[in-house]
N, C-alpha and C. Protein backbone atom coordinates (compact mmCIF):
# COMPACT_ATOMS: atom_id res chain seq x y z
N UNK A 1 -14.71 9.92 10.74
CA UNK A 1 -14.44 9.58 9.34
C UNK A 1 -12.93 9.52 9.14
N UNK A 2 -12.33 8.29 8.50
CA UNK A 2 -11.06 8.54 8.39
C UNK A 2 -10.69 8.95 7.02
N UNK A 3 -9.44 9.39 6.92
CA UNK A 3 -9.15 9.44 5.65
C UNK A 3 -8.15 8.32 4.96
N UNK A 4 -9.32 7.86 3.73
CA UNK A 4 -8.35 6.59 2.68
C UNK A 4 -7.42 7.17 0.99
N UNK A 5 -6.27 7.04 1.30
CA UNK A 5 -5.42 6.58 0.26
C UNK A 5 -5.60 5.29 -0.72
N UNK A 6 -5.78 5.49 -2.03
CA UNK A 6 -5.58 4.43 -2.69
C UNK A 6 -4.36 4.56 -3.24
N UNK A 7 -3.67 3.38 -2.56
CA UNK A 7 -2.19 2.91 -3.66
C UNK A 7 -1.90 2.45 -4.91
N UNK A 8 -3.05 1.21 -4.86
CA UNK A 8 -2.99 0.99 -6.44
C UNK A 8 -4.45 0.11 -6.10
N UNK A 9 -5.07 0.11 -7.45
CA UNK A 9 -6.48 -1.08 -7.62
C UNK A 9 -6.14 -1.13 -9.14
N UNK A 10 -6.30 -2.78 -9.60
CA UNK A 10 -6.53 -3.12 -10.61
C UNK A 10 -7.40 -3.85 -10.90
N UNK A 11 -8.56 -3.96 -9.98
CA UNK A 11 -9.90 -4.26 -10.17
C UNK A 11 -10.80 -4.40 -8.51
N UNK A 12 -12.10 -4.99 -8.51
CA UNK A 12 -12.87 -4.90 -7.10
C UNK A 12 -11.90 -6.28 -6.32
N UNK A 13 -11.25 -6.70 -6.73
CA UNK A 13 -10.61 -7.48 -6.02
C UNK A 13 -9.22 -7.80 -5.84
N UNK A 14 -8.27 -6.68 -6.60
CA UNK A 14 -6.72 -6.39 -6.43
C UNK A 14 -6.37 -4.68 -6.07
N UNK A 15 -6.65 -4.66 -4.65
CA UNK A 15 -6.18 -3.62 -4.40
C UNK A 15 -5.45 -3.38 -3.07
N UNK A 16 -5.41 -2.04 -2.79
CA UNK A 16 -4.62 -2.13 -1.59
C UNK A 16 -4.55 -0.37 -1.13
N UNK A 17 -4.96 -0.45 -0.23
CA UNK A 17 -5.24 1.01 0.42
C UNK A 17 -4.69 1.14 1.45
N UNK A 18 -5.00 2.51 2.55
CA UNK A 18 -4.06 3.01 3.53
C UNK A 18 -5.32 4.21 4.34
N UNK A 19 -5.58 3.49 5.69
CA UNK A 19 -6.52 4.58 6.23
C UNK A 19 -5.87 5.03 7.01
N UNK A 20 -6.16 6.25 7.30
CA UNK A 20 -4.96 7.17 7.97
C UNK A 20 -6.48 7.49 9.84
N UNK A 21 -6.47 6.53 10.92
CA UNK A 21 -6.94 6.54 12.04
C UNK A 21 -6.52 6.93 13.12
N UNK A 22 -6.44 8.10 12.79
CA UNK A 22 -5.65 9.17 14.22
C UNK A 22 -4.19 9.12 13.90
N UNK A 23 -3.42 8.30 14.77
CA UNK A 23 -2.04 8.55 14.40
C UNK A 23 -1.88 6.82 13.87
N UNK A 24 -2.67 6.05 13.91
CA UNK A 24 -2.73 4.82 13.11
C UNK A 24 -3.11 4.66 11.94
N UNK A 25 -2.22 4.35 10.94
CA UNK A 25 -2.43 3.88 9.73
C UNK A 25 -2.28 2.26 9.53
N UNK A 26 -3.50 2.43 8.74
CA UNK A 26 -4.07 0.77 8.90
C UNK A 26 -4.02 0.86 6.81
N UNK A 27 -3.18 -0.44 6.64
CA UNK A 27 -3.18 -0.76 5.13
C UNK A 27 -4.15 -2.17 5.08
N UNK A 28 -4.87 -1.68 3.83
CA UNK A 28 -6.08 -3.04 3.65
C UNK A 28 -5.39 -3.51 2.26
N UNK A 29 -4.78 -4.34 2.36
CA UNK A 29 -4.69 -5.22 0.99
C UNK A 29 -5.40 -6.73 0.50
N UNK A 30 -6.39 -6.43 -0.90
CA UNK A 30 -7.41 -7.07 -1.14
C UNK A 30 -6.68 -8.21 -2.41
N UNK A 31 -6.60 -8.87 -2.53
CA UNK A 31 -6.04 -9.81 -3.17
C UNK A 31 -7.22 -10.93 -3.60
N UNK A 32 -7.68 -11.40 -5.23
CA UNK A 32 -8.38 -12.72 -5.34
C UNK A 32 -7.95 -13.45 -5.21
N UNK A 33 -6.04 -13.84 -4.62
CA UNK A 33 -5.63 -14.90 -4.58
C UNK A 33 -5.74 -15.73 -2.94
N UNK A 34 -5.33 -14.24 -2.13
CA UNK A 34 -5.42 -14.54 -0.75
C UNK A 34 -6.46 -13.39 -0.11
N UNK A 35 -7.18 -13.42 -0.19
CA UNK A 35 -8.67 -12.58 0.28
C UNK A 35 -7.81 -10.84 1.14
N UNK A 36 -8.52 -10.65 1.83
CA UNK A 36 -8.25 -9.56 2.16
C UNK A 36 -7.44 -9.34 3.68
N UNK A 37 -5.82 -9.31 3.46
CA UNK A 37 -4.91 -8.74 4.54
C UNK A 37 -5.09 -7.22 5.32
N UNK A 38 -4.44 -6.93 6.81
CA UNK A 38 -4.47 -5.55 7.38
C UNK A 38 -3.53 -5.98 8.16
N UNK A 39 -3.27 -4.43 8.03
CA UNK A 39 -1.54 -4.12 9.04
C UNK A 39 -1.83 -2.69 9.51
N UNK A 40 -1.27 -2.91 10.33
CA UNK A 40 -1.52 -1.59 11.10
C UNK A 40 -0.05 -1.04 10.96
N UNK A 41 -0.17 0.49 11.31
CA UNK A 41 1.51 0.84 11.53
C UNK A 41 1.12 2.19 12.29
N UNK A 42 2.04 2.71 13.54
CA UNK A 42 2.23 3.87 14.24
C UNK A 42 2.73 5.15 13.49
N UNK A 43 3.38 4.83 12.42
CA UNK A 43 4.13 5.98 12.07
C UNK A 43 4.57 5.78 10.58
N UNK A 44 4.61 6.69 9.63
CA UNK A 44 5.04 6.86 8.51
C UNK A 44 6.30 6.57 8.11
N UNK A 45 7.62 6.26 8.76
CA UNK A 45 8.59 5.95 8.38
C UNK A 45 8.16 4.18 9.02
N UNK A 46 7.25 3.63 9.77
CA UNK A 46 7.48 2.35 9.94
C UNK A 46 6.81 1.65 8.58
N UNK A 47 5.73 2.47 8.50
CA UNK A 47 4.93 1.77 6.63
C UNK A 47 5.48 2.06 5.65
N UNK A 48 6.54 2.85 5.70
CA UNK A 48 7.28 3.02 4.24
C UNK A 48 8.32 2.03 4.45
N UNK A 49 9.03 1.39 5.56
CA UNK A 49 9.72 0.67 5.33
C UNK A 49 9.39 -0.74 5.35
N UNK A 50 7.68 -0.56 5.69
CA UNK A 50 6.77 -1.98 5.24
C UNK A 50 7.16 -2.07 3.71
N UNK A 51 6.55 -0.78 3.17
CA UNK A 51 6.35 -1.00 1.78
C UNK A 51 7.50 -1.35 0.89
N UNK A 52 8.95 -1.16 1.56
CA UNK A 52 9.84 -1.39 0.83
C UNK A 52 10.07 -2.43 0.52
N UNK A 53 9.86 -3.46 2.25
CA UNK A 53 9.97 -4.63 1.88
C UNK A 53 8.72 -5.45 1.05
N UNK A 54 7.58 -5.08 1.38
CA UNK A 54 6.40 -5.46 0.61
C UNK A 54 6.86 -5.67 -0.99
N UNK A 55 6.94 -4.47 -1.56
CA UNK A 55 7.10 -4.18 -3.02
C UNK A 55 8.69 -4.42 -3.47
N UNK A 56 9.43 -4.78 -3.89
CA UNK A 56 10.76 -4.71 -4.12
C UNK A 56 10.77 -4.79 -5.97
N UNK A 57 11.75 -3.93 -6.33
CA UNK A 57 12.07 -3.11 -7.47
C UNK A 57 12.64 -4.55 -8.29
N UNK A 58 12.98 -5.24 -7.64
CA UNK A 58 13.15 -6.63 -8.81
C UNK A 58 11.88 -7.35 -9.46
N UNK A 59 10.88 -7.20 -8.63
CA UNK A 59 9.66 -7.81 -9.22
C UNK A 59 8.76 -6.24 -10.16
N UNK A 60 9.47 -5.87 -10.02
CA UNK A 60 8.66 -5.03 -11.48
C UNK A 60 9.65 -4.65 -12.50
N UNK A 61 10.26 -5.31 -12.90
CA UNK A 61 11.10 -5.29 -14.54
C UNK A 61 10.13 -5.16 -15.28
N UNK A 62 10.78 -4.29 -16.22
CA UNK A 62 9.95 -3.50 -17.11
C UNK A 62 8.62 -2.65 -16.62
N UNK A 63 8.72 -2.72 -15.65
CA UNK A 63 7.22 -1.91 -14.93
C UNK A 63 7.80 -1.20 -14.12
N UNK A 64 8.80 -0.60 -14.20
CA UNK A 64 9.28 0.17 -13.20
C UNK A 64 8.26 1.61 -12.96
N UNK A 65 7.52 1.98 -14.12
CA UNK A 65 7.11 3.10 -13.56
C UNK A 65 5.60 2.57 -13.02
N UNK A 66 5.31 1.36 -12.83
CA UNK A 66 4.07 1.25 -11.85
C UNK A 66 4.71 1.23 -10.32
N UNK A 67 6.14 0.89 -10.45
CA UNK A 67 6.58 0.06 -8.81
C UNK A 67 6.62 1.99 -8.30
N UNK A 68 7.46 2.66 -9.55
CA UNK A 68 7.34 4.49 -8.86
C UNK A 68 6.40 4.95 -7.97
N UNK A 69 4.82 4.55 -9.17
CA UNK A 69 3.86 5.02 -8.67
C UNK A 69 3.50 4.55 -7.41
N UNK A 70 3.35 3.05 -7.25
CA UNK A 70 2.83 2.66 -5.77
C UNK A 70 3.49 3.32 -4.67
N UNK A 71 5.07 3.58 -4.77
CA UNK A 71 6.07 3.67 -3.84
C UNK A 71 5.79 5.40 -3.70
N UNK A 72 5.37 6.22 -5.12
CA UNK A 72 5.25 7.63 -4.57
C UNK A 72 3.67 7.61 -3.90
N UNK A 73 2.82 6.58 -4.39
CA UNK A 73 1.57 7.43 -3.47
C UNK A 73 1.28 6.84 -1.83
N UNK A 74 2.57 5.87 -1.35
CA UNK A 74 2.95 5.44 -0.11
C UNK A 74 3.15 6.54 0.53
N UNK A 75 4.80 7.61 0.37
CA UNK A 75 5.01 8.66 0.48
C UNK A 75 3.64 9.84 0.83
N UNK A 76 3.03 9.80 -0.05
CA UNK A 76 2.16 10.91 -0.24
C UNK A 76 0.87 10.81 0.98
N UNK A 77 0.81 9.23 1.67
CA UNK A 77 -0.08 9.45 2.57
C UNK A 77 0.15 10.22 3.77
C-alpha cells in the first residue's frame, strides 16, 4: 500500500497528487484539458524543485495564498 498526498483537487478531473513508493515518489496530475500526466522523482529535494518550476508565483496573482498552499503541502510529503 502506498502512501498518497493530495496537493490540490478542484474537482474529479483537476487534480494532482504525490504517491510516496518506497523511496519513489510518483506525482499523478489529472487535468480535463490534457488527461492524466506522471513523473516520477528519487528524492524530495528533486520534486520540490519540479514543483518550483511546475507552479511559479507569477501565475497566481492575487491567489497567492492557493500557490502557499500547493507549495506547503509539496513540502509536507
Amino acid at each position: 500500500m502506498f502512501k498518497k498526498h493530495l496537493i490540490y483537487k478542484t474537482d474529479n478531473y483537476n487534480m494532482l497528487t504525490v504517491e510516496v513508493q518506497g523511496k519513489t515518489l510518483v506525482v499523478r496530475e489529472i487535468s480535463d484539458q490534457w488527461g492524466e500526466d506522471a513523473f516520477q522523482f528519487l528524492s524530495r529535494p528533486e520534486l520540490l524543485n519540479w514543483a518550483e518550476q511546475r507552479f511559479k508565483i507569477e501565475d497566481y496573482k492575487g491567489r497567492e495564498d492557493e500557490y502557499n498552499q500547493i507549495m506547503e503541502n509539496f513540502r509536507n510529503v
